[in-house]
C-alpha atoms as a PDB file:
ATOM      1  CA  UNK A   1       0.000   0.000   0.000  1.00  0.00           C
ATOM      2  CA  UNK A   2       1.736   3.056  -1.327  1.00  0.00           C
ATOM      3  CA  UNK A   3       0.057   5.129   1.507  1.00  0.00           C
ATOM      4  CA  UNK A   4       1.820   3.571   4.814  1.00  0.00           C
ATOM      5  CA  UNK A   5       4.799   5.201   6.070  1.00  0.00           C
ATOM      6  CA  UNK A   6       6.608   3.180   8.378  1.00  0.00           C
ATOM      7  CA  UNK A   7       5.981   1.969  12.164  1.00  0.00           C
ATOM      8  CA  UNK A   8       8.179   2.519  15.030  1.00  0.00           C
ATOM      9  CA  UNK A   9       8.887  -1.005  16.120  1.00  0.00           C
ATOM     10  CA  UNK A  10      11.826   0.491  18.219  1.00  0.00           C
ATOM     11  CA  UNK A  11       9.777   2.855  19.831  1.00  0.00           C
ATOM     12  CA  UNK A  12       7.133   0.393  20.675  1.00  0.00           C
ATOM     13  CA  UNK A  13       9.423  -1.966  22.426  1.00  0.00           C
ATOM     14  CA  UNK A  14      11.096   0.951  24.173  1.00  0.00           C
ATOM     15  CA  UNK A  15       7.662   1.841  25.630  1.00  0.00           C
ATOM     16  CA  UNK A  16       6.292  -1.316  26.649  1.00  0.00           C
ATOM     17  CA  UNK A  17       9.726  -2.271  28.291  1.00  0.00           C
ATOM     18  CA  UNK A  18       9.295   1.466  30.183  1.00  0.00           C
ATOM     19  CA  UNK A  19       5.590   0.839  31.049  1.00  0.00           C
ATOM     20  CA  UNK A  20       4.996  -2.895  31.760  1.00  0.00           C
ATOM     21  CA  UNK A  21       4.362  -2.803  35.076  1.00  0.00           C
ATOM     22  CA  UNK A  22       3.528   0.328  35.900  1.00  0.00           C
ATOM     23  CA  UNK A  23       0.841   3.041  34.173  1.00  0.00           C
ATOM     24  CA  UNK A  24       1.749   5.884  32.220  1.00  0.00           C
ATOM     25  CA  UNK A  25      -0.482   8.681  33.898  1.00  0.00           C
ATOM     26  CA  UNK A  26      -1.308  10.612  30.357  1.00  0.00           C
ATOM     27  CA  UNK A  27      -3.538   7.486  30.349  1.00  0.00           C
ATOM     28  CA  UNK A  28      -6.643   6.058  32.535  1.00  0.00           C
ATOM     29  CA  UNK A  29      -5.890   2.464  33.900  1.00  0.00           C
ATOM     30  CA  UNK A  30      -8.838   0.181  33.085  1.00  0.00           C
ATOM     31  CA  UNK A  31      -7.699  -2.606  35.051  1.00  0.00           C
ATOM     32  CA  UNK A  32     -10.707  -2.682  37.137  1.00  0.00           C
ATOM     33  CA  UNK A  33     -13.396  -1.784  34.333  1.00  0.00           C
ATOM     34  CA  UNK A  34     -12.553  -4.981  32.746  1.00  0.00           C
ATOM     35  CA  UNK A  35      -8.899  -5.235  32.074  1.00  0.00           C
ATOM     36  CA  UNK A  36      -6.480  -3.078  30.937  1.00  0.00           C
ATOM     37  CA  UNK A  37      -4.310  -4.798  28.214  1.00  0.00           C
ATOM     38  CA  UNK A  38      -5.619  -3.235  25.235  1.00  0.00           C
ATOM     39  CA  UNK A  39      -5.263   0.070  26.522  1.00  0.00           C
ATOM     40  CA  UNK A  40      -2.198  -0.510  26.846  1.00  0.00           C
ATOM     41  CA  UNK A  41      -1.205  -2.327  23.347  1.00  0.00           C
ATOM     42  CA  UNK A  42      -2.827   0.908  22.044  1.00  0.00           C
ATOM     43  CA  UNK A  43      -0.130   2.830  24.184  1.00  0.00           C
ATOM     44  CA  UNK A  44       2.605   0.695  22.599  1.00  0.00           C
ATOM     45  CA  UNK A  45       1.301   1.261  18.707  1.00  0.00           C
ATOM     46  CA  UNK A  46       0.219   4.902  19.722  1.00  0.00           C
ATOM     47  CA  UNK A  47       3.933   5.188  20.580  1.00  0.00           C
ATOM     48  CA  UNK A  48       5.322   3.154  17.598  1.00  0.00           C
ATOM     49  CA  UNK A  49       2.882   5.074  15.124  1.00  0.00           C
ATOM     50  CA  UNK A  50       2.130   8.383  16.359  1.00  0.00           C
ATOM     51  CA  UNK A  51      -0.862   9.408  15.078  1.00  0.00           C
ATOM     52  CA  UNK A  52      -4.640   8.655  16.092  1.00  0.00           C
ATOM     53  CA  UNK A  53      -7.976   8.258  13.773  1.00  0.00           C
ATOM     54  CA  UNK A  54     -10.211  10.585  15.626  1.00  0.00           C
ATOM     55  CA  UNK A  55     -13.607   8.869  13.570  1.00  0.00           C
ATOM     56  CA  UNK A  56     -16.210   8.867  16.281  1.00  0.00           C
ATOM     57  CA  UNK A  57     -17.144   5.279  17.077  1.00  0.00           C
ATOM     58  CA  UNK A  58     -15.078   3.343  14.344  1.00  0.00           C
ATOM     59  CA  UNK A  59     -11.348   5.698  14.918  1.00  0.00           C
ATOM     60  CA  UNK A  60      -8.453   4.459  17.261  1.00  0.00           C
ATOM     61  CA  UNK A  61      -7.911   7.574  19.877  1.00  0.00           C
ATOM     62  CA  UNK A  62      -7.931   8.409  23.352  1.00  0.00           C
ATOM     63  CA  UNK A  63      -8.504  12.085  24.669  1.00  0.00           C
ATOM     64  CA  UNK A  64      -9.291  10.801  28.346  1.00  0.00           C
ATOM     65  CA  UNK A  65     -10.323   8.069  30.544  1.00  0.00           C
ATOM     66  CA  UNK A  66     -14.073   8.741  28.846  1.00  0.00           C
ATOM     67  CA  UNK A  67     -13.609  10.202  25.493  1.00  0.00           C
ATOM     68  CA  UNK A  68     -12.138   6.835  23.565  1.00  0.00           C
ATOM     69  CA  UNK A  69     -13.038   4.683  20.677  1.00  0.00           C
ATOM     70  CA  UNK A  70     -13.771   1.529  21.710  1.00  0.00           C
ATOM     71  CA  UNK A  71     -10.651   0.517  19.659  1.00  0.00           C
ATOM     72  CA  UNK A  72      -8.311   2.021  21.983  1.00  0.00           C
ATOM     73  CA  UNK A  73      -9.683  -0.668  24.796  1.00  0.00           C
ATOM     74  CA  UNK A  74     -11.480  -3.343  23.066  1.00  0.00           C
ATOM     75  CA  UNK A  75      -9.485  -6.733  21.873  1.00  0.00           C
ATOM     76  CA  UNK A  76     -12.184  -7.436  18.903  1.00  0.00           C
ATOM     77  CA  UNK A  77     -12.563  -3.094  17.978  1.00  0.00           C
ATOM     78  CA  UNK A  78      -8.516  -3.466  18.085  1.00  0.00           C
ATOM     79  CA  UNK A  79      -7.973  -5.883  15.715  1.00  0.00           C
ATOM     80  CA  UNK A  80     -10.911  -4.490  13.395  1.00  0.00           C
ATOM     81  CA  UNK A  81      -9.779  -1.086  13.041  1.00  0.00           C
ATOM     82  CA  UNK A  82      -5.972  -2.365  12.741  1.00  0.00           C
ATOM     83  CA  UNK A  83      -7.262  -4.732   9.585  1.00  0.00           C
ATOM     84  CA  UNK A  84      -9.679  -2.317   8.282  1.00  0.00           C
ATOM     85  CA  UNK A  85      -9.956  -2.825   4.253  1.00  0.00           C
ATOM     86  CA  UNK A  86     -10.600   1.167   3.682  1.00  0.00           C
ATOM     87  CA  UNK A  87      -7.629   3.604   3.780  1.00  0.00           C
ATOM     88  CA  UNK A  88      -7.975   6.347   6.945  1.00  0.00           C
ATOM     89  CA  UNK A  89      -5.091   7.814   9.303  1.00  0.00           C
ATOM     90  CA  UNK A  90      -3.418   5.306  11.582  1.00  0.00           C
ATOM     91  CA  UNK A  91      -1.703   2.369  11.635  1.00  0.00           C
ATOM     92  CA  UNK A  92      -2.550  -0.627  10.305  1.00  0.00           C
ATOM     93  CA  UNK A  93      -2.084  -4.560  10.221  1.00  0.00           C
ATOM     94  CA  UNK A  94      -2.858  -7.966   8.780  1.00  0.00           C
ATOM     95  CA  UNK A  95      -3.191 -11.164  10.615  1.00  0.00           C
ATOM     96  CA  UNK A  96      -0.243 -13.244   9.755  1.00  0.00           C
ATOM     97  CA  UNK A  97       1.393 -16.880  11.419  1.00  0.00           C
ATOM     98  CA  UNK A  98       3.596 -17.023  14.335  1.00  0.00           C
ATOM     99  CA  UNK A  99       6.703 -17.245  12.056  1.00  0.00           C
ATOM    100  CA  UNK A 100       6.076 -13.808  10.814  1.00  0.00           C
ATOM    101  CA  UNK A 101       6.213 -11.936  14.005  1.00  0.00           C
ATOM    102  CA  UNK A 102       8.243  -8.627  14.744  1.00  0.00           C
ATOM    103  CA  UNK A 103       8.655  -6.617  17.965  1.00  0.00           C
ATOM    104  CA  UNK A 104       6.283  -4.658  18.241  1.00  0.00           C
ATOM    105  CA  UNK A 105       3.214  -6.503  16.950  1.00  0.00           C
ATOM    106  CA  UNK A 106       0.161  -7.718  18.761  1.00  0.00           C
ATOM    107  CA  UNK A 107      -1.066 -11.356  19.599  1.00  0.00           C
ATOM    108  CA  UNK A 108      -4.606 -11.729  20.896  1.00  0.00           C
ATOM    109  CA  UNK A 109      -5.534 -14.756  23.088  1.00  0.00           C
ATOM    110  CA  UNK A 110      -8.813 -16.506  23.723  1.00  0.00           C
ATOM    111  CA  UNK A 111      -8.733 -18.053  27.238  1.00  0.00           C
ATOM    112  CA  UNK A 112     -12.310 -19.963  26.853  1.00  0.00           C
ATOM    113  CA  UNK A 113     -11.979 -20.547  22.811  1.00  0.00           C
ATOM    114  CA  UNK A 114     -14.724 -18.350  21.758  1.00  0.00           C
ATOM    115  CA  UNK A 115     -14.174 -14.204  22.131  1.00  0.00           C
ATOM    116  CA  UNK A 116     -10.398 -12.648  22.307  1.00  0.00           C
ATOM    117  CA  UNK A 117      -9.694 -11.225  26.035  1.00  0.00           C
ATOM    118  CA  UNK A 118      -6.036 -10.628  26.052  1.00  0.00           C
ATOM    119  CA  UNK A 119      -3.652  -8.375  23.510  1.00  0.00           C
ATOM    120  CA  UNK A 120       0.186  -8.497  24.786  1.00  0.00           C
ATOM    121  CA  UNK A 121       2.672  -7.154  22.707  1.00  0.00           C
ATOM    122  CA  UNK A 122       5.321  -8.452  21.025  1.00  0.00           C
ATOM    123  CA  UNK A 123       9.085  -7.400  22.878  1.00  0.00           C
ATOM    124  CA  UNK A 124      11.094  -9.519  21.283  1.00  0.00           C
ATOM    125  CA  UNK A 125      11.333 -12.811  19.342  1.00  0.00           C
ATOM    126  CA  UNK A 126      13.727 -15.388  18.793  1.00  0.00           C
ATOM    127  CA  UNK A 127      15.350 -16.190  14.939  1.00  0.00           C
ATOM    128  CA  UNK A 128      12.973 -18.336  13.977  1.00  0.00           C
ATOM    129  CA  UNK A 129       9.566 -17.237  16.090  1.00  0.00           C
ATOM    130  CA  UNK A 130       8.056 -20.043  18.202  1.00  0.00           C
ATOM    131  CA  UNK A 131       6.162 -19.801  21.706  1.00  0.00           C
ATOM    132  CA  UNK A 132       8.850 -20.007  23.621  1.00  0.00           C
ATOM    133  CA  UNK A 133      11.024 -17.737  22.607  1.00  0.00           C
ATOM    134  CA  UNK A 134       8.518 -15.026  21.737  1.00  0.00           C
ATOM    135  CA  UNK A 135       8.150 -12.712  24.310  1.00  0.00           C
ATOM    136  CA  UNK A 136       5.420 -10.427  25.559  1.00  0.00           C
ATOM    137  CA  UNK A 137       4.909  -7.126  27.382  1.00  0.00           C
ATOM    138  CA  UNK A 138       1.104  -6.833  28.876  1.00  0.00           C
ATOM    139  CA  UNK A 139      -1.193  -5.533  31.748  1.00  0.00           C
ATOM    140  CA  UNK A 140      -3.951  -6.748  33.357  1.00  0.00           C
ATOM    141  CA  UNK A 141      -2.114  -9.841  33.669  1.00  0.00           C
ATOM    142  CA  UNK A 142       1.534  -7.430  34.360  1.00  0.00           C
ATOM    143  CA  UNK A 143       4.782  -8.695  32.393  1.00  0.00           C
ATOM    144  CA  UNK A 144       7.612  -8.349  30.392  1.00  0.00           C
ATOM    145  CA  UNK A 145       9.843 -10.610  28.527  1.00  0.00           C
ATOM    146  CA  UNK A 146       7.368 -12.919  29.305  1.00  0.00           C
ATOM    147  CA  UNK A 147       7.459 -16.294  26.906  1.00  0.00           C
ATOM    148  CA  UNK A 148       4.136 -16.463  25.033  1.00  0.00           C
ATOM    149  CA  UNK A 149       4.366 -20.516  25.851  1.00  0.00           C
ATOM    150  CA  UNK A 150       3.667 -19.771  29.505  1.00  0.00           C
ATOM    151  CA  UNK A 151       0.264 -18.660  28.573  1.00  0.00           C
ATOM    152  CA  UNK A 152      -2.823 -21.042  29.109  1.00  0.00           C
ATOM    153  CA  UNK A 153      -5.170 -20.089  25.854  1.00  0.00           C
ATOM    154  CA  UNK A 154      -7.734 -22.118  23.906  1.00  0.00           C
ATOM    155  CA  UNK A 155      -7.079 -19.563  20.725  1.00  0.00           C
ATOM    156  CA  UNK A 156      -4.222 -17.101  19.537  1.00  0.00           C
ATOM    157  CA  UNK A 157      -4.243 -15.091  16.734  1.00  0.00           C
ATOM    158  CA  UNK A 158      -1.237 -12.673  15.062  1.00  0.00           C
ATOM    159  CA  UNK A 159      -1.231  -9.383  14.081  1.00  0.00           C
ATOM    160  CA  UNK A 160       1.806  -7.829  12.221  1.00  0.00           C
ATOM    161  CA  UNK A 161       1.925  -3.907  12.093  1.00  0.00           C
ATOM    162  CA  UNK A 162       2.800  -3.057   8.390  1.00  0.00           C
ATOM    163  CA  UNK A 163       2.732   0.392   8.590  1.00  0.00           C
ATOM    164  CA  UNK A 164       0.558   3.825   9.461  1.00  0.00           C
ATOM    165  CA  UNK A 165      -1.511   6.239   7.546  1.00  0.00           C
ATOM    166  CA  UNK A 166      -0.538   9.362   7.929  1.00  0.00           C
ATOM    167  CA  UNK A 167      -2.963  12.606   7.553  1.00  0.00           C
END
């Protein structure tokens, strides 16, 4: 896509090393409204890509704790607006296999095998990406360099960053 400029991986990384267990106070911590992981995977791409999609309702920005598109905090509204076929401002991403991975992308896990709860981000992966020696930075469930393979899912799902939409 001729349009996408590139994305930050290093920047990314850098912030979800800085703010894994702790919370960055530009930003409310939803931890006890239902989890904050996607919050802060939004944080980490926000970071990586540096620019929002202010659309009401169907956009990827936070102003405050109550002015949000549900992208910002949802798992599913995350990964639709991030695979969105129609070109708008912000980054975006395709689903892709474990093997095609980079620092900086997004997993989603299902823990009961139907719905997505969980978004870590990828810190770091190993030369040839497996579970084990991919490793995760997350909240509402706090870690870093944590292996994906210590995870208990029934589902998982990739998503590589290729890029951002710029205005």
């Amino acid at each position: 896509m001729r349009f996408l400029q590139d994305y930050d991986r290093k920047a990314a990384v850098m912030y979800a090393h800085r703010w894994a267990y702790g919370q960055n106070p530009a930003y409310y911590d939803y931890e006890k409204l239902g989890g904050d992981c996607t919050n802060f995977a939004s944080q980490c791409i926000f970071a990586g890509s540096g620019v929002m999609n202010f659309t009401p309702t169907f956009g990827w920005y936070y102003i405050d704790a109550n002015q949000k598109a549900p992208a910002w905090t949802g798992v599913m509204y995350l990964w639709n607006f991030l695979t969105r076929k129609g070109i708008s401002v912000g980054p975006v991403g395709e689903p892709c296999r474990l093997e095609d991975l980079r620092p900086g992308d997004i997993i989603q896990l299902s823990f009961k095998g139907a719905d997505f709860q969980h978004s870590p981000v990828v810190v770091s992966v190993g030369r040839v990406p497996t579970l084990e020696n991919t490793l995760v930075a997350a909240h509402s469930y706090d870690a870093d360099n944590r292996p994906l393979s210590t995870y208990e899912f029934r589902d998982i799902r990739y998503l590589h960053i290729t890029g951002t939409v710029r205005p």
